[in-house]
PDB file of N, CA and C in Angstrom:
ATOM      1  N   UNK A   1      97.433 158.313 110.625  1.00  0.00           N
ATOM      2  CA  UNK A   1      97.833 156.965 110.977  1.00  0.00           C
ATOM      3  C   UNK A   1      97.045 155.968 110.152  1.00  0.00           C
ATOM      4  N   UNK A   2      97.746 154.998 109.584  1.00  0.00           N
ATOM      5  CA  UNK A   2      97.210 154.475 109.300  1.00  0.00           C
ATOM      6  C   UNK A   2      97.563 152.400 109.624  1.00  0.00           C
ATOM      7  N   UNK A   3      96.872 151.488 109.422  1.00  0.00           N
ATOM      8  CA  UNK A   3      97.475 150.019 109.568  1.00  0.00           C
ATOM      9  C   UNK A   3      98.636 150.253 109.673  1.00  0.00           C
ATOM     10  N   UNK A   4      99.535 150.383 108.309  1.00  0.00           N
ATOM     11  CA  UNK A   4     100.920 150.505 107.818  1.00  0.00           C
ATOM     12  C   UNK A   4     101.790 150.724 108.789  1.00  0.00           C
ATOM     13  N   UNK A   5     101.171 152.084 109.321  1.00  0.00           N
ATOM     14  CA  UNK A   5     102.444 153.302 110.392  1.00  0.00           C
ATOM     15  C   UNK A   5     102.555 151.401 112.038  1.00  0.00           C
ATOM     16  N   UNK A   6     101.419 150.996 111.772  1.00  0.00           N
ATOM     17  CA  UNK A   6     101.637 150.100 113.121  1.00  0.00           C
ATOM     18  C   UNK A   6     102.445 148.874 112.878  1.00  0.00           C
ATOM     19  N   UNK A   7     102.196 148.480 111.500  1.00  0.00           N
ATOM     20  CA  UNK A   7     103.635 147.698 110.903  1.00  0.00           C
ATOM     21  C   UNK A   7     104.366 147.967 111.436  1.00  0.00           C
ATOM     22  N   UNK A   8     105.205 148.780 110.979  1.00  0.00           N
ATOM     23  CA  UNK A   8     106.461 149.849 111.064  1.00  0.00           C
ATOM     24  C   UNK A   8     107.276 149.671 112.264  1.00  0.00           C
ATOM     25  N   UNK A   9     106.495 150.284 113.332  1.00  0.00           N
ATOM     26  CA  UNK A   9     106.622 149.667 114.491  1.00  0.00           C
ATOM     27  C   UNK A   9     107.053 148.567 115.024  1.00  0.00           C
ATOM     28  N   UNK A  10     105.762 147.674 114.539  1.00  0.00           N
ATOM     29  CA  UNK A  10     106.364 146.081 115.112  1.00  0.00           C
ATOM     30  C   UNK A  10     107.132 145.820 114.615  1.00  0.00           C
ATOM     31  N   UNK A  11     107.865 146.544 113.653  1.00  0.00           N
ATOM     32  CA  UNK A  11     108.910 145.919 112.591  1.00  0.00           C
ATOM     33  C   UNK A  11     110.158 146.233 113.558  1.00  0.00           C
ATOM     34  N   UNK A  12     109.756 147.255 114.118  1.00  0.00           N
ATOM     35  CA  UNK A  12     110.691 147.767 114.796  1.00  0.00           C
ATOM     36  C   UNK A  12     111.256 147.699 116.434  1.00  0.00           C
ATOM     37  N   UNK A  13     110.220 146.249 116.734  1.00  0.00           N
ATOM     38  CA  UNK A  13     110.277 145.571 118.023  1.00  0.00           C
ATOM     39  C   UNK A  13     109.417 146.232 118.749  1.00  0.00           C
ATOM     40  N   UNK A  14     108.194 147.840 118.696  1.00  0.00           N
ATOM     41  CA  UNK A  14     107.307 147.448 119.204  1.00  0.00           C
ATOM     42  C   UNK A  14     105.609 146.782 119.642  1.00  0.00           C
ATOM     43  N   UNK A  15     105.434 145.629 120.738  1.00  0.00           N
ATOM     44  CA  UNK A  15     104.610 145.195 120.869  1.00  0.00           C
ATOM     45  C   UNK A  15     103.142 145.844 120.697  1.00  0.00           C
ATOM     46  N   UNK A  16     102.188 145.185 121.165  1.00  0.00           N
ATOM     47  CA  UNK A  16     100.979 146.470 121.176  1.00  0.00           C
ATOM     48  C   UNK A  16     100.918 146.781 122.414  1.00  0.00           C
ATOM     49  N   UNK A  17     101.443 146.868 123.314  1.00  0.00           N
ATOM     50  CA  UNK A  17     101.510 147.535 124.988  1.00  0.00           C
ATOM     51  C   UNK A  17     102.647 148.559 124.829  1.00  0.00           C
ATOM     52  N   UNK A  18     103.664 148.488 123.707  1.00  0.00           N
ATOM     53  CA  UNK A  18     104.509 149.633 123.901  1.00  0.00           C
ATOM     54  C   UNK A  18     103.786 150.607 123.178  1.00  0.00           C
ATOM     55  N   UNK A  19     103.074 150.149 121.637  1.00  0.00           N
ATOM     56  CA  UNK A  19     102.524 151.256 121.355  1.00  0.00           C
ATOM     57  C   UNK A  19     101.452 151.905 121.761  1.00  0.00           C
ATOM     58  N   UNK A  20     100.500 150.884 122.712  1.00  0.00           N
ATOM     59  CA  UNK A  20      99.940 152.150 123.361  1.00  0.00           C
ATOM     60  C   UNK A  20     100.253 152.997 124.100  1.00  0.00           C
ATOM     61  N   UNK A  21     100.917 152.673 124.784  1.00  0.00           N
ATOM     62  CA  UNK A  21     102.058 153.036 125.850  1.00  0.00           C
ATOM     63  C   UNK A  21     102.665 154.837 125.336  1.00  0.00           C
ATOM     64  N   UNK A  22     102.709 154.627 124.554  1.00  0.00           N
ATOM     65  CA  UNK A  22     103.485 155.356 123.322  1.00  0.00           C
ATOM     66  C   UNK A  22     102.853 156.488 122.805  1.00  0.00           C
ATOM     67  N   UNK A  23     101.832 155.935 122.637  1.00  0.00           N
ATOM     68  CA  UNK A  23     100.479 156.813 121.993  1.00  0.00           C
ATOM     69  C   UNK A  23      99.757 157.957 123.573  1.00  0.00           C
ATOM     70  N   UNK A  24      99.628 157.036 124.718  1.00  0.00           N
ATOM     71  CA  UNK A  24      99.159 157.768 125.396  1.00  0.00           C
ATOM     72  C   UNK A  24     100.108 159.212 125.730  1.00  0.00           C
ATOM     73  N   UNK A  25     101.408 158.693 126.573  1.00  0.00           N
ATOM     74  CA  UNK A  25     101.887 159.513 126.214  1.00  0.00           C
ATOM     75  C   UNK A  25     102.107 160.635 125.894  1.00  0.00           C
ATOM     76  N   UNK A  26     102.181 160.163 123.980  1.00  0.00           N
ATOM     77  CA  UNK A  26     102.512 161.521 123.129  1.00  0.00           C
ATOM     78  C   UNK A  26     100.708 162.367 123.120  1.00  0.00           C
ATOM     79  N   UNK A  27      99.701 161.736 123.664  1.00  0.00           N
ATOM     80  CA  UNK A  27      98.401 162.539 123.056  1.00  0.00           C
ATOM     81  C   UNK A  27      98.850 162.726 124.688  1.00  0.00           C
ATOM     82  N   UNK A  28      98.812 162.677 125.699  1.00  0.00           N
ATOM     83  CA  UNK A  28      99.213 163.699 126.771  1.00  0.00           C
ATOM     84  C   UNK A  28     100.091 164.808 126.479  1.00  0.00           C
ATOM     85  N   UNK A  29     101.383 164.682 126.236  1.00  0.00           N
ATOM     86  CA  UNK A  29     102.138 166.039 125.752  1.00  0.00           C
ATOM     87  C   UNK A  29     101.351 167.016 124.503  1.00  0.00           C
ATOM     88  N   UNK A  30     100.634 166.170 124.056  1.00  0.00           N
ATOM     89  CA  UNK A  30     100.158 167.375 123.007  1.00  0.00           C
ATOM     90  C   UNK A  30      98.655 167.813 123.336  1.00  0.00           C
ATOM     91  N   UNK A  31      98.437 167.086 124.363  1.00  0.00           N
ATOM     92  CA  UNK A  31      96.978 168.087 124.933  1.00  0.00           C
ATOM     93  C   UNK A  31      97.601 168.774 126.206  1.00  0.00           C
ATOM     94  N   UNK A  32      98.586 168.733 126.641  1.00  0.00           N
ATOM     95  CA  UNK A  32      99.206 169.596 127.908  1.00  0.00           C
ATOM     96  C   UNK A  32      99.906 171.318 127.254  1.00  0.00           C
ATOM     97  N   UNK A  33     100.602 170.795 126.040  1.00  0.00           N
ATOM     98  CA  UNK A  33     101.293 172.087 125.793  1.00  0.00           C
ATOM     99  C   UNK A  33     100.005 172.619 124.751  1.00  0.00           C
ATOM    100  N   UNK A  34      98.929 172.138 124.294  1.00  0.00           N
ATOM    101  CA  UNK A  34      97.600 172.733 123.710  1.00  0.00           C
ATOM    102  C   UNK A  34      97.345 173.986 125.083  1.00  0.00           C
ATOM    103  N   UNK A  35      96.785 173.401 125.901  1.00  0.00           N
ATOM    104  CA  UNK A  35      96.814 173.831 127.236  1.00  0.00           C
ATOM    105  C   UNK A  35      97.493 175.143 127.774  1.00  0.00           C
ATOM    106  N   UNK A  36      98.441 174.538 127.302  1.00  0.00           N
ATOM    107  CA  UNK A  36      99.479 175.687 127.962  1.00  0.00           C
ATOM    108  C   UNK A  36      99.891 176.695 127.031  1.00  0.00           C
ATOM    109  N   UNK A  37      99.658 176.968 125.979  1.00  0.00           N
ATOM    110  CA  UNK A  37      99.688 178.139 124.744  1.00  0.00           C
ATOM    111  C   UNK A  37      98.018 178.302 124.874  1.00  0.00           C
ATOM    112  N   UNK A  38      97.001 177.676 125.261  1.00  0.00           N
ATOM    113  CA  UNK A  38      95.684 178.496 125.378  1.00  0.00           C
ATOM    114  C   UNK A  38      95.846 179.512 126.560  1.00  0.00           C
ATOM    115  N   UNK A  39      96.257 179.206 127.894  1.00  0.00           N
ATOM    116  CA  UNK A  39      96.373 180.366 128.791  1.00  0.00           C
ATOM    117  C   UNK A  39      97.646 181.044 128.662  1.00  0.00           C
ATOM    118  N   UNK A  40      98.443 180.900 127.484  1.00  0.00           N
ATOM    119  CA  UNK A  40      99.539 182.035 127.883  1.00  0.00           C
ATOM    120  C   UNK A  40     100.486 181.577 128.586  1.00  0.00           C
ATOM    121  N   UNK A  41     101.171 180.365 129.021  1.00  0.00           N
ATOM    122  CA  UNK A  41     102.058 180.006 130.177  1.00  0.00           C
ATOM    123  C   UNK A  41     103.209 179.900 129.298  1.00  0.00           C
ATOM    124  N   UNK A  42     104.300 180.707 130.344  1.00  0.00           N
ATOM    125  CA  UNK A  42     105.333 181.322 129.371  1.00  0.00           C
ATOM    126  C   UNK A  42     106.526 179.883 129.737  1.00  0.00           C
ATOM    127  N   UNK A  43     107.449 179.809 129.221  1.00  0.00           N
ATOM    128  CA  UNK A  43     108.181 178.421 129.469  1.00  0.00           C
ATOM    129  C   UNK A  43     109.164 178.834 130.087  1.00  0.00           C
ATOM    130  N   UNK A  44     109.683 178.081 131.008  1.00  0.00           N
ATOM    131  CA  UNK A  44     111.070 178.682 131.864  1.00  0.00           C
ATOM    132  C   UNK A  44     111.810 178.565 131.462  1.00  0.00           C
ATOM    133  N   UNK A  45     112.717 179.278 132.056  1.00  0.00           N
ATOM    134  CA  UNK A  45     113.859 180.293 131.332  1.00  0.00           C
ATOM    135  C   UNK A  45     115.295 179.293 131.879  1.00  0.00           C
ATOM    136  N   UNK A  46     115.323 178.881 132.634  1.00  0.00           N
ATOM    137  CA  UNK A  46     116.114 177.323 133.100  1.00  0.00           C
ATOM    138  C   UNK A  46     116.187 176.568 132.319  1.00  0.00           C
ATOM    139  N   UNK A  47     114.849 176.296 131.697  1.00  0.00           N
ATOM    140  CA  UNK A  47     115.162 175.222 130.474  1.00  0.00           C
ATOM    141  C   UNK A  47     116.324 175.235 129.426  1.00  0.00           C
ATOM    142  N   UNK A  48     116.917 174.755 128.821  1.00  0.00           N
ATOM    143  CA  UNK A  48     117.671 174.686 127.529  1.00  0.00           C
ATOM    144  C   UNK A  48     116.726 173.814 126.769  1.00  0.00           C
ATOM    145  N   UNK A  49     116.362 174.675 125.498  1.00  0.00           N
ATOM    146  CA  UNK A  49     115.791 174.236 124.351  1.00  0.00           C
ATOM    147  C   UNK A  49     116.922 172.706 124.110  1.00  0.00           C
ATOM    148  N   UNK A  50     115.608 171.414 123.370  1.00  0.00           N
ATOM    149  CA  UNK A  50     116.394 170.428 123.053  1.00  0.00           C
ATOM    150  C   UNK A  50     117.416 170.982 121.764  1.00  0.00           C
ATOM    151  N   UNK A  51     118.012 169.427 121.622  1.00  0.00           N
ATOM    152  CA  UNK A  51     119.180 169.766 120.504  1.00  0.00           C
ATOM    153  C   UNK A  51     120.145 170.967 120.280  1.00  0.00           C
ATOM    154  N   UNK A  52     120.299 171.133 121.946  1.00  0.00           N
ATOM    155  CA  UNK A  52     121.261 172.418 121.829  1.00  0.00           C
ATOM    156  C   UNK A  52     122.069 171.760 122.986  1.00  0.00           C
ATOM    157  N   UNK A  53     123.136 172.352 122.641  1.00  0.00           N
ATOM    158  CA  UNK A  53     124.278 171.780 123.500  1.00  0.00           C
ATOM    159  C   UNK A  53     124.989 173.397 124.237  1.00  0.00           C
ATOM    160  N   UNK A  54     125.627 173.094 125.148  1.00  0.00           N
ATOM    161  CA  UNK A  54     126.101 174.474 125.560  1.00  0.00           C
ATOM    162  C   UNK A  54     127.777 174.654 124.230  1.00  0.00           C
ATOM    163  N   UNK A  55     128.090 173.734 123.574  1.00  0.00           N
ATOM    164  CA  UNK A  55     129.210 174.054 122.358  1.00  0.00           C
ATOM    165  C   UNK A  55     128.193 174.227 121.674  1.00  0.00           C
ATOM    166  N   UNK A  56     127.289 174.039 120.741  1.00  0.00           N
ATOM    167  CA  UNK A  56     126.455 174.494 119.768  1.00  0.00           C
ATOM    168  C   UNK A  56     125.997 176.403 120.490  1.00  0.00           C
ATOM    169  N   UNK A  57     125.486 176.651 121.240  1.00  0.00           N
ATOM    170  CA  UNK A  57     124.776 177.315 121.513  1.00  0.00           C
ATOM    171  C   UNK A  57     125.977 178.438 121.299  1.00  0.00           C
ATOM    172  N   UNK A  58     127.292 178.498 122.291  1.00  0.00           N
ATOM    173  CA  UNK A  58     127.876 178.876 122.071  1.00  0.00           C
ATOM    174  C   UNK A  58     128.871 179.668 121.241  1.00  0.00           C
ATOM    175  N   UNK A  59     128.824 179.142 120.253  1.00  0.00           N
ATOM    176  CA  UNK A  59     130.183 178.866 118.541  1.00  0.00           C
ATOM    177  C   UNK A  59     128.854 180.341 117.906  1.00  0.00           C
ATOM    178  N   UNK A  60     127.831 180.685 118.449  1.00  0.00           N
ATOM    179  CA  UNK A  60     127.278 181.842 117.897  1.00  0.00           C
ATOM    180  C   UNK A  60     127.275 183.187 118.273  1.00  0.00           C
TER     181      UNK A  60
END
């Protein structure tokens, strides 16, 4: 990250409360699933992986 990447952003309508907002967040999801590949926690099987559709998944 650098200045620039926070340009970008505001360029892009967000304030500095969305990007922290934003930031916390994403450093929560990526210290939770850190977490969760250190003990082994297997992912449920209910889930559907994103960017899959039941016609995408399907047509294979």
């Amino acid at each position: 990250m650098a200045p620039a990447d926070l340009d970008v952003l505001r360029a892009c309508g967000f304030d500095d409360r969305a990007i922290h907002d934003a930031v916390q967040v994403i450093a929560y999801f990526n210290y939770i699933t850190r977490v969760a590949e250190a003990l082994g926690v297997e992912p449920e099987d209910f889930i559907q992986p994103w960017g899959l559709d039941d016609s995408v998944e399907n047509a294979f």
